[in-house]
N, C-alpha and C. Protein backbone atom coordinates (compact mmCIF):
# COMPACT_ATOMS: atom_id res chain seq x y z
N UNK A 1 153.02 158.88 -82.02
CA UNK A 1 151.65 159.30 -82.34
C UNK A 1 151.26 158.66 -83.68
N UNK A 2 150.46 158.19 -83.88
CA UNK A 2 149.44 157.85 -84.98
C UNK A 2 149.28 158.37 -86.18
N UNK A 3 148.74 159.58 -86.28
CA UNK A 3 148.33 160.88 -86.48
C UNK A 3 147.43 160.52 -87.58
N UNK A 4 146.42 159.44 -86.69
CA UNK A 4 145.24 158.81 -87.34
C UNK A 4 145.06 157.42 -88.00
N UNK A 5 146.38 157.31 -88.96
CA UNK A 5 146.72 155.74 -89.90
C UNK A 5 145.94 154.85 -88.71
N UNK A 6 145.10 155.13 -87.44
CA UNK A 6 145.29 153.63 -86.21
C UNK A 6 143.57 153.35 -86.48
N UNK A 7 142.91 154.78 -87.12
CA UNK A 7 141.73 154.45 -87.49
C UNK A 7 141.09 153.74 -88.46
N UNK A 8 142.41 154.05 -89.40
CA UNK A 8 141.86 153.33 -91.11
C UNK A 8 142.00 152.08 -91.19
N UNK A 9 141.47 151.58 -92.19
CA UNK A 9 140.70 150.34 -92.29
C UNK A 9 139.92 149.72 -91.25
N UNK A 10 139.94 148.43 -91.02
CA UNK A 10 139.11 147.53 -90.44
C UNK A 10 140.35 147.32 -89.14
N UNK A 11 140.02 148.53 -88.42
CA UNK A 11 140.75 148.24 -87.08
C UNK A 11 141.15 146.92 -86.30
N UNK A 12 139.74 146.53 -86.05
CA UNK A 12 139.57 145.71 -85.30
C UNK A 12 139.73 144.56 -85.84
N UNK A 13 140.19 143.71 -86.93
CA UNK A 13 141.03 142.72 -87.56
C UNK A 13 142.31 142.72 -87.43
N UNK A 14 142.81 144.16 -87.84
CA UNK A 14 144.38 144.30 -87.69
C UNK A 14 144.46 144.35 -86.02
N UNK A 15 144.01 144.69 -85.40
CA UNK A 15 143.99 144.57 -83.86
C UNK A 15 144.38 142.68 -83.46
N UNK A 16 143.48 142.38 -84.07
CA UNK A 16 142.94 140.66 -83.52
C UNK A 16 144.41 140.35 -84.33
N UNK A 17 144.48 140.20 -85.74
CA UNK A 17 145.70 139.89 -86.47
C UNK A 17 147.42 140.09 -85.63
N UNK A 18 147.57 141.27 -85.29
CA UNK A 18 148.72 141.58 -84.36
C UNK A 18 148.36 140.78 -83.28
N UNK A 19 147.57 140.09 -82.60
CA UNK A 19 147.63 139.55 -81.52
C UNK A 19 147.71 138.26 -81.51
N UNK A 20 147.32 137.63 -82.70
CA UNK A 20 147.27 136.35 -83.29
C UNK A 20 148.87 136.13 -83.68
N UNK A 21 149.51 137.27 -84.23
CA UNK A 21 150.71 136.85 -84.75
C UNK A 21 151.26 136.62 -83.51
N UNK A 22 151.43 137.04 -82.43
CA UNK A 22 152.23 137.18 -81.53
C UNK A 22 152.34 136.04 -80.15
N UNK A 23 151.02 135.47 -81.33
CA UNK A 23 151.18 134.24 -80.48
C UNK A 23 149.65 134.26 -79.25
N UNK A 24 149.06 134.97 -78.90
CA UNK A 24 147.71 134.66 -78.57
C UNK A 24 146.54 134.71 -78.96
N UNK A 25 145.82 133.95 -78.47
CA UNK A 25 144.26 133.70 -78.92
C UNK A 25 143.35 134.99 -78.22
N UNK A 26 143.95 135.68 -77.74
CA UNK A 26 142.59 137.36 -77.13
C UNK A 26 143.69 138.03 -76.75
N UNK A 27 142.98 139.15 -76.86
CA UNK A 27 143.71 140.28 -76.76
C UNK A 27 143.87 140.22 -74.94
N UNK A 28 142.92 140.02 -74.19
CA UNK A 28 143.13 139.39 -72.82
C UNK A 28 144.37 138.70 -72.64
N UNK A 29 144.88 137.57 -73.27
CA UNK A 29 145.81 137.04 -73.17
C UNK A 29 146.69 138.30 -73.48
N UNK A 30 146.90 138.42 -74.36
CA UNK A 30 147.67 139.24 -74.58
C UNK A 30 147.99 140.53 -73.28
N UNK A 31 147.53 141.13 -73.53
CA UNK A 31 147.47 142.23 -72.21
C UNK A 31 147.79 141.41 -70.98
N UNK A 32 147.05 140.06 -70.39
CA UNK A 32 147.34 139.89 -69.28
C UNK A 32 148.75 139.47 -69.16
N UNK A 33 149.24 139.10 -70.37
CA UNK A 33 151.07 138.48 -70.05
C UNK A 33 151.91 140.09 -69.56
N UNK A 34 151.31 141.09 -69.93
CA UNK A 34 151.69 141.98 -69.75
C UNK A 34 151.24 143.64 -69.03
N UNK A 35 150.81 142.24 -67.55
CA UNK A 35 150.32 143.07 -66.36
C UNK A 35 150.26 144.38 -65.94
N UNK A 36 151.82 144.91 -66.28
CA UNK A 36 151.51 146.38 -65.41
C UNK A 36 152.03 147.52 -66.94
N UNK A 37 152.29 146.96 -68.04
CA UNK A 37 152.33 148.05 -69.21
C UNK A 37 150.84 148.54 -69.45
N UNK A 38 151.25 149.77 -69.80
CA UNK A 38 149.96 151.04 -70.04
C UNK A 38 149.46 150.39 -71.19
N UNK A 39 147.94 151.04 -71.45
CA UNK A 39 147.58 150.62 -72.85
C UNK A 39 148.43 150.95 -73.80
N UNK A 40 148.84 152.38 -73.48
CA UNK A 40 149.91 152.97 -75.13
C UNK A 40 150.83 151.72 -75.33
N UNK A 41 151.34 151.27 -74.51
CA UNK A 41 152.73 150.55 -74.85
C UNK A 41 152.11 149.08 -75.28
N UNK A 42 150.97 148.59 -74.73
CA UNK A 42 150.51 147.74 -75.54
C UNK A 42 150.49 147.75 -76.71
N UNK A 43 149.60 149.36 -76.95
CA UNK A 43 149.07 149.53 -78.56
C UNK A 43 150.11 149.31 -79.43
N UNK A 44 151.72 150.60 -78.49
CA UNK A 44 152.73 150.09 -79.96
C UNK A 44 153.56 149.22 -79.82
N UNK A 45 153.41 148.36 -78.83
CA UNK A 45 153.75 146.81 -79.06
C UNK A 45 153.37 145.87 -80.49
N UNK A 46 151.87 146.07 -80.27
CA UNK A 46 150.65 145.51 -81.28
C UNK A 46 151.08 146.50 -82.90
N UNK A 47 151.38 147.63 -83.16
CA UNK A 47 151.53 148.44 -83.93
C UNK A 47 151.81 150.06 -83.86
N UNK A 48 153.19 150.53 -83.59
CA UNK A 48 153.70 151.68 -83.32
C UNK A 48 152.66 152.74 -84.14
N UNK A 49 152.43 152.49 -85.35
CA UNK A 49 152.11 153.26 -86.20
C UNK A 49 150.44 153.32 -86.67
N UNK A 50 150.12 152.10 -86.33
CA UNK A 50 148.34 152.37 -86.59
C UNK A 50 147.23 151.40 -84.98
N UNK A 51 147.85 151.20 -84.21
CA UNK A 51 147.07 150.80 -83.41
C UNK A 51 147.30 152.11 -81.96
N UNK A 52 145.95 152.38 -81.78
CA UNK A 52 145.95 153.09 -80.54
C UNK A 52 145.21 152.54 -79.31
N UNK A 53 145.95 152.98 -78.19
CA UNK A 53 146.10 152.69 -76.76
C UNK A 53 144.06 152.30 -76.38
N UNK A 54 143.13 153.60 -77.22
CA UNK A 54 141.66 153.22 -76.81
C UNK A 54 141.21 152.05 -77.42
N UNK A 55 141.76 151.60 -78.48
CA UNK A 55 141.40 150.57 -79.25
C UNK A 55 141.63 149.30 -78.34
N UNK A 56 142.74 149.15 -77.84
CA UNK A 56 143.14 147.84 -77.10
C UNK A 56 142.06 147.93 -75.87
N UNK A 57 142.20 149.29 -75.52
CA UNK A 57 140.77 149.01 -74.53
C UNK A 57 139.52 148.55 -74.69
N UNK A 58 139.13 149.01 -76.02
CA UNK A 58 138.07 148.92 -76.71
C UNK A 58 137.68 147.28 -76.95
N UNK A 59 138.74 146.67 -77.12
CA UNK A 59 138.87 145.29 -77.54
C UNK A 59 138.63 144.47 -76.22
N UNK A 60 139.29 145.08 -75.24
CA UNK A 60 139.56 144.44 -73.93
C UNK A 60 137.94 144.03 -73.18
N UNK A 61 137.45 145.50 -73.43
CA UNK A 61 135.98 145.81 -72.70
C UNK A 61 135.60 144.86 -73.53
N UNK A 62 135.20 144.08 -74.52
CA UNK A 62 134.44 143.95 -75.69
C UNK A 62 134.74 142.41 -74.90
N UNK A 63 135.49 141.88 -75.11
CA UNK A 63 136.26 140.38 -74.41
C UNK A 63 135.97 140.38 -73.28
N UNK A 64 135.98 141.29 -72.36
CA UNK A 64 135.52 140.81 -71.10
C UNK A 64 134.27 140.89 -70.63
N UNK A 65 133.32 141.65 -71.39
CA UNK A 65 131.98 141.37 -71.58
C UNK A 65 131.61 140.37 -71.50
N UNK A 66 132.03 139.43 -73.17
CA UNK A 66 131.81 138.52 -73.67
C UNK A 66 131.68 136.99 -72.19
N UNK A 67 132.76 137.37 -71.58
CA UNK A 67 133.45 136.57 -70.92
C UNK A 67 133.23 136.26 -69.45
N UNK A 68 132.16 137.51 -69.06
CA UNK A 68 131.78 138.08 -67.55
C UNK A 68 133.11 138.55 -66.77
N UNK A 69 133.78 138.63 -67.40
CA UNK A 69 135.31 139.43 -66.35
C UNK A 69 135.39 140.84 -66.70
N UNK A 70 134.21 142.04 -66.50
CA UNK A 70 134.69 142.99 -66.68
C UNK A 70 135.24 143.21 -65.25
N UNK A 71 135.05 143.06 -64.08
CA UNK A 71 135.53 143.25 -62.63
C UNK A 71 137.12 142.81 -63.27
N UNK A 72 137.70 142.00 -63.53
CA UNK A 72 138.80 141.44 -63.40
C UNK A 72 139.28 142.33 -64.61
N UNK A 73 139.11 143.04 -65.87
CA UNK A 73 139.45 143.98 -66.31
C UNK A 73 139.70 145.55 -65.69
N UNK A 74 138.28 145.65 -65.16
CA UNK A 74 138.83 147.09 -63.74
C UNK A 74 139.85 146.69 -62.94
N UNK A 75 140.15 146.01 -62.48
CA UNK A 75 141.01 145.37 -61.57
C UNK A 75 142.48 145.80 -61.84
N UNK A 76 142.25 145.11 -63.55
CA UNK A 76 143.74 145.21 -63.93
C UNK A 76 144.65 146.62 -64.93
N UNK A 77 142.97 147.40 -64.97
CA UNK A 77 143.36 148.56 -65.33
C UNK A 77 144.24 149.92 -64.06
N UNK A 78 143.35 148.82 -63.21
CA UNK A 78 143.93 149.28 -62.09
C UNK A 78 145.42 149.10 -62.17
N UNK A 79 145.95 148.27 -62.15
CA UNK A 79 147.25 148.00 -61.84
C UNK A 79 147.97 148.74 -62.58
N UNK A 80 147.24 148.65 -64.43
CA UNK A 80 148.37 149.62 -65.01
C UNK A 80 148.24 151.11 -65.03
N UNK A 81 147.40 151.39 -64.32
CA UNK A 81 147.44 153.11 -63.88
C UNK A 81 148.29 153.39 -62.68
N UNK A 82 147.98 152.27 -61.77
CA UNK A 82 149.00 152.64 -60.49
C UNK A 82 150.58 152.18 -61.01
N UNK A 83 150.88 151.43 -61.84
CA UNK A 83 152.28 151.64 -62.45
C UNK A 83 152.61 152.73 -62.99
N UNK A 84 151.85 153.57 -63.74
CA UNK A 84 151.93 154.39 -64.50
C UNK A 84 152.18 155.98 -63.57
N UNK A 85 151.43 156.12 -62.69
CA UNK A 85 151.54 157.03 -61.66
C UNK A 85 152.22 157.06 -60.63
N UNK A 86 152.36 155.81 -59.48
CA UNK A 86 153.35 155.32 -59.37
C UNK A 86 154.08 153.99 -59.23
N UNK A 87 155.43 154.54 -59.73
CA UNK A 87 155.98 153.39 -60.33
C UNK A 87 156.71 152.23 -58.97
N UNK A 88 156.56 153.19 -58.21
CA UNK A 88 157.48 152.67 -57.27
C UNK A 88 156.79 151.94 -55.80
N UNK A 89 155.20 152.50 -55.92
CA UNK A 89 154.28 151.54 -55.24
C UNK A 89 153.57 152.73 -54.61
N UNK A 90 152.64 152.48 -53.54
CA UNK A 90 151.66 153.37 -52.90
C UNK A 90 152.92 154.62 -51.87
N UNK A 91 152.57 155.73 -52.04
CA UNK A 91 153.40 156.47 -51.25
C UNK A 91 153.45 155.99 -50.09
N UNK A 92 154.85 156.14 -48.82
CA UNK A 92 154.52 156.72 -46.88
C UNK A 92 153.84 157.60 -46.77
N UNK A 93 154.72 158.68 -47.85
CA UNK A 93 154.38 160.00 -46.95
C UNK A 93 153.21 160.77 -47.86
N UNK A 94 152.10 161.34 -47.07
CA UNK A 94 151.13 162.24 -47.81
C UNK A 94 151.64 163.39 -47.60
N UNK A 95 152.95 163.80 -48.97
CA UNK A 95 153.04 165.29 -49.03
C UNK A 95 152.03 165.91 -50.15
N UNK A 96 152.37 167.00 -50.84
CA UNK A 96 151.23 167.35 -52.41
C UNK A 96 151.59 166.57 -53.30
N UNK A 97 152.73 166.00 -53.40
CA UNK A 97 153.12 165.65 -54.65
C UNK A 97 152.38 164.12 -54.51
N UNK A 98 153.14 163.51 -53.77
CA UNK A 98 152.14 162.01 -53.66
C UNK A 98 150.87 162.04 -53.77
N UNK A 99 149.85 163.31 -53.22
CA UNK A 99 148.85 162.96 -52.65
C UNK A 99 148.11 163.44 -54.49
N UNK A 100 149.05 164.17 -54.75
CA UNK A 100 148.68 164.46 -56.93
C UNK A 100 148.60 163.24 -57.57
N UNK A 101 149.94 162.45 -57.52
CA UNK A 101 150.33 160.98 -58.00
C UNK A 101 148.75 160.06 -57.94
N UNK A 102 147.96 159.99 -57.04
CA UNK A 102 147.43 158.77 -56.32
C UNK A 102 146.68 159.76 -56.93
N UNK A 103 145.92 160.61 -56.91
CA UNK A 103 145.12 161.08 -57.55
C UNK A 103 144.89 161.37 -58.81
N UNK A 104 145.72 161.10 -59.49
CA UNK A 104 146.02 161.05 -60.98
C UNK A 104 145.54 159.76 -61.04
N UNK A 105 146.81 158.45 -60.67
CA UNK A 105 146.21 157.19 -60.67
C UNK A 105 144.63 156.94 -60.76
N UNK A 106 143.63 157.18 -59.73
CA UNK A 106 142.90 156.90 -59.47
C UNK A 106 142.04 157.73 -60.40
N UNK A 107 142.02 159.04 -61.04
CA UNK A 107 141.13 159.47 -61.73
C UNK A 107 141.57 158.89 -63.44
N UNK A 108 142.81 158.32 -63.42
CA UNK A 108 142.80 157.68 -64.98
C UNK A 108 142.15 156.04 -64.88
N UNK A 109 142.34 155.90 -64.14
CA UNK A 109 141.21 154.66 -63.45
C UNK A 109 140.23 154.77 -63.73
N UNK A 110 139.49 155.52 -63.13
CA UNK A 110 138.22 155.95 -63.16
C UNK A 110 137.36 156.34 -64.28
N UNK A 111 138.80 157.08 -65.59
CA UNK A 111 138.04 157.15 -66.74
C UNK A 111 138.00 156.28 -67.90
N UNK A 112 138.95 154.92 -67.53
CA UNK A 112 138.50 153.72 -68.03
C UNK A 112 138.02 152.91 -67.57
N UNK A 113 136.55 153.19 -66.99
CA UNK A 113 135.96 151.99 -66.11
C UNK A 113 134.80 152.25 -66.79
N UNK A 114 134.18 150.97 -67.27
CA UNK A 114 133.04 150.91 -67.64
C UNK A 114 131.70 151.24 -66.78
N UNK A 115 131.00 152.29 -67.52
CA UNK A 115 129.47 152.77 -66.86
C UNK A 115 128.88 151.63 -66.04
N UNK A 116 128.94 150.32 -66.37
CA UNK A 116 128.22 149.37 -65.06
C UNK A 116 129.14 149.17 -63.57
N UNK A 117 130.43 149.44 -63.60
CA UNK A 117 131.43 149.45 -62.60
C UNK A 117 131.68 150.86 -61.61
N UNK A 118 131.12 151.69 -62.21
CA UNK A 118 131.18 153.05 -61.86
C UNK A 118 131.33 153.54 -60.32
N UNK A 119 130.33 152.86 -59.76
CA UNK A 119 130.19 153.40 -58.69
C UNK A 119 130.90 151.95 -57.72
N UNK A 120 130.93 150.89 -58.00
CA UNK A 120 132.45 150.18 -57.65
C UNK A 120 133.43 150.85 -57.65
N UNK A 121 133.90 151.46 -58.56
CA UNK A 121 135.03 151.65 -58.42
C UNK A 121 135.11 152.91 -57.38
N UNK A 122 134.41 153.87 -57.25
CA UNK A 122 134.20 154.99 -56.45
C UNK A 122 134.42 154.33 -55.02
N UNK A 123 133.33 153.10 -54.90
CA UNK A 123 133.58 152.95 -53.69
C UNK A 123 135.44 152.82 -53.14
N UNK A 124 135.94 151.74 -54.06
CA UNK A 124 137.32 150.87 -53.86
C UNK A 124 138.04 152.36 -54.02
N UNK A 125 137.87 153.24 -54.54
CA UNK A 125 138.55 154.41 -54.70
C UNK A 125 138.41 155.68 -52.88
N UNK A 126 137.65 155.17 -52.59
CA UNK A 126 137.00 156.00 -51.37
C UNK A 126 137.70 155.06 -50.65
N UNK A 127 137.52 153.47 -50.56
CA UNK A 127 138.07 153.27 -49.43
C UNK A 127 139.87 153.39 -49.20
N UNK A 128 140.20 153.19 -50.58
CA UNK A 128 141.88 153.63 -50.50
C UNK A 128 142.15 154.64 -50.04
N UNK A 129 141.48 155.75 -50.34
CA UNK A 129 141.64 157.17 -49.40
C UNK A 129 141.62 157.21 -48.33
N UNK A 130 140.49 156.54 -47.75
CA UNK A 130 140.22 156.47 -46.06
C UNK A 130 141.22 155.66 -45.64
N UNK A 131 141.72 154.10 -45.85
CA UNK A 131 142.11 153.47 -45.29
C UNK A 131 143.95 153.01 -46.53
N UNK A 132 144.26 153.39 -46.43
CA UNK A 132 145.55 153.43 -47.76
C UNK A 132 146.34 152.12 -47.43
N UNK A 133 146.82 151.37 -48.94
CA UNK A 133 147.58 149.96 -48.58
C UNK A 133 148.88 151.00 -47.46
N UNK A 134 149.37 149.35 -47.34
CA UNK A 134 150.73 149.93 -46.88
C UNK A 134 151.82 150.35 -47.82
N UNK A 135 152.65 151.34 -47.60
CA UNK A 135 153.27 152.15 -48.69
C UNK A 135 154.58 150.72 -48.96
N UNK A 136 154.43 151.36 -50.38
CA UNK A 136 155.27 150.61 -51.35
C UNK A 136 154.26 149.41 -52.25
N UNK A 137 153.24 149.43 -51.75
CA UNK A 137 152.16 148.34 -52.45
C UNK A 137 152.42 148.88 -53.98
N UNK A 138 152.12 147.54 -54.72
CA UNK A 138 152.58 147.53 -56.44
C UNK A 138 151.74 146.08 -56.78
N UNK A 139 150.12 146.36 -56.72
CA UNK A 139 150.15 144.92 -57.25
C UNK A 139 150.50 144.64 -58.56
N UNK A 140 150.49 143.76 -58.83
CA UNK A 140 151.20 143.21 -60.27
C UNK A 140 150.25 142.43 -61.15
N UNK A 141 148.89 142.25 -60.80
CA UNK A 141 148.13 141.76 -61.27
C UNK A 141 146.75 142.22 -60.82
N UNK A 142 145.61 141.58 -61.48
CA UNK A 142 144.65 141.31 -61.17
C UNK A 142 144.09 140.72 -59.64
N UNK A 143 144.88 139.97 -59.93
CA UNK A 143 144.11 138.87 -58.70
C UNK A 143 145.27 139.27 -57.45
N UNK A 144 145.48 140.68 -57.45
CA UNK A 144 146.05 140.76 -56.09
C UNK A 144 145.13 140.40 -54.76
N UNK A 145 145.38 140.09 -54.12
CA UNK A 145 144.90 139.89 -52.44
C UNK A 145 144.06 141.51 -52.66
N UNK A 146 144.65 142.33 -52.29
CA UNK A 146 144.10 143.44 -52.11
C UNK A 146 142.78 144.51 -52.85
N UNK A 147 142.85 143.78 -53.85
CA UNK A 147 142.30 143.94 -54.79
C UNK A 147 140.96 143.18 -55.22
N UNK A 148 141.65 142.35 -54.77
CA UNK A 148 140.26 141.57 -54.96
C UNK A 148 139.31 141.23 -53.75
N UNK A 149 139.91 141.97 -52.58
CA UNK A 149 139.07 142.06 -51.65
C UNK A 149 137.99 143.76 -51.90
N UNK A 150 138.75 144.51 -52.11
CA UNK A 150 138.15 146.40 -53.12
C UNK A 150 137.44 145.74 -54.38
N UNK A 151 137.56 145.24 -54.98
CA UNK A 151 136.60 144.59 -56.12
C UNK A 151 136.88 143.03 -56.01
N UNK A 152 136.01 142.62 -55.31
CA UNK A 152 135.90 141.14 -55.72
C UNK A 152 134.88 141.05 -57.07
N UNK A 153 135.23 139.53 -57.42
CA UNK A 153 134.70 139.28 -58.89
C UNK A 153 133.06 139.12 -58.16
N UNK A 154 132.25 139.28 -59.68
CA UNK A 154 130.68 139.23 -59.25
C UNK A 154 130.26 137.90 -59.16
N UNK A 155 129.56 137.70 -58.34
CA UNK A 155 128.84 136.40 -58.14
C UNK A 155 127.57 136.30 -58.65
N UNK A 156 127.75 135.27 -59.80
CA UNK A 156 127.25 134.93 -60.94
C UNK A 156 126.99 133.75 -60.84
């Protein structure tokens, strides 16, 4: 925990700075070498002690704005929520416990998705319910097949 030091100063330098040291040019880069880790483990990758997990998001949204890839940011928030929930890929069986898991996944999803994606993601979230990958699915990226057929990028 933080227990705040992640707010003080000029965040968002020491943010860019840890990411620069480490050898990339965006925090995108950064995050994307490291597909299916949660934001937290990003953050204390970047700084155990003053960088927090909303900040890297914060940065992320901000870059992929910039960049027109917020789809390909939902995408890949996706991935690291379904690691995070589960680790081991989409359940077989719909007992309570799985059917909690996937629903966890999908509502921590949901509350890092930017207000213009919103109801995208509802949809790609509705249709996984109705129609579910095949169990053990784990994409590992962005640009899964599956994924990018539930959110394809915008045509621009």
């Amino acid at each position: 925990m933080t227990d705040g030091r992640s707010w003080q100063g000029n965040w968002k330098a020491r943010l860019y700075e840890r990411v620069r040291e480490r050898g990339y040019d965006s925090l995108t880069a950064f995050a994307e070498a490291r597909p299916t880790a949660s934001l937290v483990a990003l953050a204390e990758e970047l700084g155990p002690d003053d960088v927090a997990g909303v900040q890297v998001f914060s940065g992320l949204v901000a870059e992929a704005e910039r960049n027109h890839q917020v789809t390909r940011l939902v995408r890949g928030q996706f991935v690291r929520e379904l690691h995070a929930s589960l680790p081991t890929g989409w359940p077989s069986v719909r007992d309570d416990t799985n059917r909690f898991d996937v629903a966890q996944a999908l509502a921590r999803w949901s509350s890092y998705t930017p207000e213009t994606h919103e109801a995208r993601v509802k949809q790609a979230r509705d249709a996984l319910r109705t129609n579910p990958p095949p169990p053990g699915w784990r994409p590992m990226g962005p640009d899964d097949e599956l994924l990018l057929i539930l959110l394809p990028d915008d045509a621009a």
